[in-house]
C-alpha atoms as a PDB file:
ATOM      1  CA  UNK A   1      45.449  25.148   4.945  1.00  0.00           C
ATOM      2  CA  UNK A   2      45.825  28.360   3.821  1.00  0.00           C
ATOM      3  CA  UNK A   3      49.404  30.833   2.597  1.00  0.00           C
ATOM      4  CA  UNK A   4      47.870  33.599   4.401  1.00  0.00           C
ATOM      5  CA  UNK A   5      50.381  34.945   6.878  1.00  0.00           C
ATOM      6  CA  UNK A   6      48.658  35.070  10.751  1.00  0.00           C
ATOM      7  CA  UNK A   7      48.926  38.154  12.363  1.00  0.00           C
ATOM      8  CA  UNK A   8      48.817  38.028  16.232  1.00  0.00           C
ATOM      9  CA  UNK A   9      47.058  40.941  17.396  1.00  0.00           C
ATOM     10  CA  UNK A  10      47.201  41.709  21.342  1.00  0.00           C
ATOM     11  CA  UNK A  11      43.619  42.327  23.096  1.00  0.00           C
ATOM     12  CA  UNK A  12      42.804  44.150  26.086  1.00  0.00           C
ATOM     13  CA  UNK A  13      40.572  42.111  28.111  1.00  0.00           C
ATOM     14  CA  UNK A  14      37.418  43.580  29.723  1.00  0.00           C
ATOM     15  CA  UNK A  15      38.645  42.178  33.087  1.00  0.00           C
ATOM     16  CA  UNK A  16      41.544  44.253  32.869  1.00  0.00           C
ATOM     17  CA  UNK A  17      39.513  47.613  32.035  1.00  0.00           C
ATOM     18  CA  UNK A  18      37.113  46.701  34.892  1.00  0.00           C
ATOM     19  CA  UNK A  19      39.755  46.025  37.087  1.00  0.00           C
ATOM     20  CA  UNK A  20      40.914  49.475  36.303  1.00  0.00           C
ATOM     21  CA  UNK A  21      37.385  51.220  36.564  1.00  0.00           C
ATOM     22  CA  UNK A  22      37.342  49.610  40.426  1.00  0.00           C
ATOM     23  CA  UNK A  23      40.584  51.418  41.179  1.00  0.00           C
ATOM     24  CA  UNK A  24      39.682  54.529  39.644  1.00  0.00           C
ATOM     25  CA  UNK A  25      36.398  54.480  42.139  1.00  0.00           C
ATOM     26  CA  UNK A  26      38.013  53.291  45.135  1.00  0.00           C
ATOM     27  CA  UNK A  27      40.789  56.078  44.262  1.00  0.00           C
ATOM     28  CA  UNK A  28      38.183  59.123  43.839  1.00  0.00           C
ATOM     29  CA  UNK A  29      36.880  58.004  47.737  1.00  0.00           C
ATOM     30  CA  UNK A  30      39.926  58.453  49.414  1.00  0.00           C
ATOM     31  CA  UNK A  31      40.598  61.513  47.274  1.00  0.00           C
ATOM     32  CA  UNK A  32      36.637  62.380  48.903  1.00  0.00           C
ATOM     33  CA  UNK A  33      38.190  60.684  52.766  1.00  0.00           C
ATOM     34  CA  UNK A  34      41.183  62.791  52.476  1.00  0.00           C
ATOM     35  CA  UNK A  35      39.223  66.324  52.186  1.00  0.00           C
ATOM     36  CA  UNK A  36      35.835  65.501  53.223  1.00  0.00           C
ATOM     37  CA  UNK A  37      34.317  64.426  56.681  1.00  0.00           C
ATOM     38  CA  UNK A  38      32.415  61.135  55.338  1.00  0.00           C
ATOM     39  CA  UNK A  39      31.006  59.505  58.543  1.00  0.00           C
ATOM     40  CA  UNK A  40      29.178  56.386  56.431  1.00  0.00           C
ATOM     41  CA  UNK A  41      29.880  54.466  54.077  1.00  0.00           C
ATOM     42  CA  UNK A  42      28.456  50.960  51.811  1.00  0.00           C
ATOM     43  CA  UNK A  43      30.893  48.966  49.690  1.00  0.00           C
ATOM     44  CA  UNK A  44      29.442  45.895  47.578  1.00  0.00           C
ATOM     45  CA  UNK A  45      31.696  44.248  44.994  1.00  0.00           C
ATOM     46  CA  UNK A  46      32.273  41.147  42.534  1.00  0.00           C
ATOM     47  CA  UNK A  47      35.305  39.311  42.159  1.00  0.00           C
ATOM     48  CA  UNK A  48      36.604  37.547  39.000  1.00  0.00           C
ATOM     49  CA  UNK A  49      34.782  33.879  39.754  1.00  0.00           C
ATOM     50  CA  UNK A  50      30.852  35.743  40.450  1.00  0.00           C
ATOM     51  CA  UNK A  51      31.695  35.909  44.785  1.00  0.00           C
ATOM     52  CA  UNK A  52      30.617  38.769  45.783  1.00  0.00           C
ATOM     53  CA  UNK A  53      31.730  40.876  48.762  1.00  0.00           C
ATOM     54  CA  UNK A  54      30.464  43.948  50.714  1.00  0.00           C
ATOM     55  CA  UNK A  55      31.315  45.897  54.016  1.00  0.00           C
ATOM     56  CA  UNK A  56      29.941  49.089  55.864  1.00  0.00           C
ATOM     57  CA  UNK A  57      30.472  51.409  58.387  1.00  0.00           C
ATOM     58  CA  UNK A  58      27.100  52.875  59.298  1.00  0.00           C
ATOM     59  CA  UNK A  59      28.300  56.267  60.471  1.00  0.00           C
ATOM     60  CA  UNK A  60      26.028  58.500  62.533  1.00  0.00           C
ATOM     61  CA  UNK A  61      22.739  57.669  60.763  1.00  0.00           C
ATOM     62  CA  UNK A  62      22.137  54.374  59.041  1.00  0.00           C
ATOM     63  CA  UNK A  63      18.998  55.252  57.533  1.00  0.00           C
ATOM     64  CA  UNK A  64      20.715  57.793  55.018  1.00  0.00           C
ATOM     65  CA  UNK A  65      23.404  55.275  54.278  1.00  0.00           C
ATOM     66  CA  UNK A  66      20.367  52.695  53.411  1.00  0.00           C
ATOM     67  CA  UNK A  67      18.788  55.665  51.501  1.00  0.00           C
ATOM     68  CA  UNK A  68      21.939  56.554  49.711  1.00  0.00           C
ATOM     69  CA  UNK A  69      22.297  52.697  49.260  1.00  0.00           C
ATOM     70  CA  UNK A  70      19.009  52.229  47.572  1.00  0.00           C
ATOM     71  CA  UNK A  71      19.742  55.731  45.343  1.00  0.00           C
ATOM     72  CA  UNK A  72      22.861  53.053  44.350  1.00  0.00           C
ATOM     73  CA  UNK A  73      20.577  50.711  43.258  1.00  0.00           C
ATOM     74  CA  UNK A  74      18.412  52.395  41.408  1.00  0.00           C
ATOM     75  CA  UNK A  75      21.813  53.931  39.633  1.00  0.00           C
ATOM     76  CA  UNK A  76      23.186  50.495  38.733  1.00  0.00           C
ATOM     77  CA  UNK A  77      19.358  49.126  37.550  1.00  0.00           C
ATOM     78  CA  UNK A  78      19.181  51.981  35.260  1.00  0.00           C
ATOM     79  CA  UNK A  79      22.669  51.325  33.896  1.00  0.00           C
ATOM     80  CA  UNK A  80      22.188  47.715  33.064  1.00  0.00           C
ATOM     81  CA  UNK A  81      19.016  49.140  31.252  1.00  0.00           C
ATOM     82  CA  UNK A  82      20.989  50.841  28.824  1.00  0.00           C
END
């Protein structure tokens, strides 16, 4: 065993800087709700064990929300890309 003294050195876990990224987003929204007349809206998430989780309201004309939901997509494909 070695002399060499150990040093404990505290981490910041990535679930804890995702966690904060989520509130951040869900904060900017209802900064966008509070001065903005948003009729629609699409919210899909992930929670710590893989479940994932969504909910809508469709607004006055689902097809943009599905349109603005597939712009989402193609968003989050081209981030995983790199």
């Amino acid at each position: 065993m070695s002399n060499l003294p150990i040093k404990v050195v505290p981490v910041e876990t990535r679930t804890k800087k995702r966690n904060e990224g989520v509130a951040t987003t869900l904060q900017n929204f209802l900064d966008i709700v509070s001065t903005e007349n948003l009729t629609g809206i699409a919210i899909a998430a992930v929670d710590a064990q893989g479940f994932t989780h969504c909910a809508f309201e469709g607004g006055e004309n689902i097809a943009t929300l599905i349109g603005s939901v597939a712009r989402l997509q193609k968003r989050l494909l081209d981030f995983q890309e790199g």
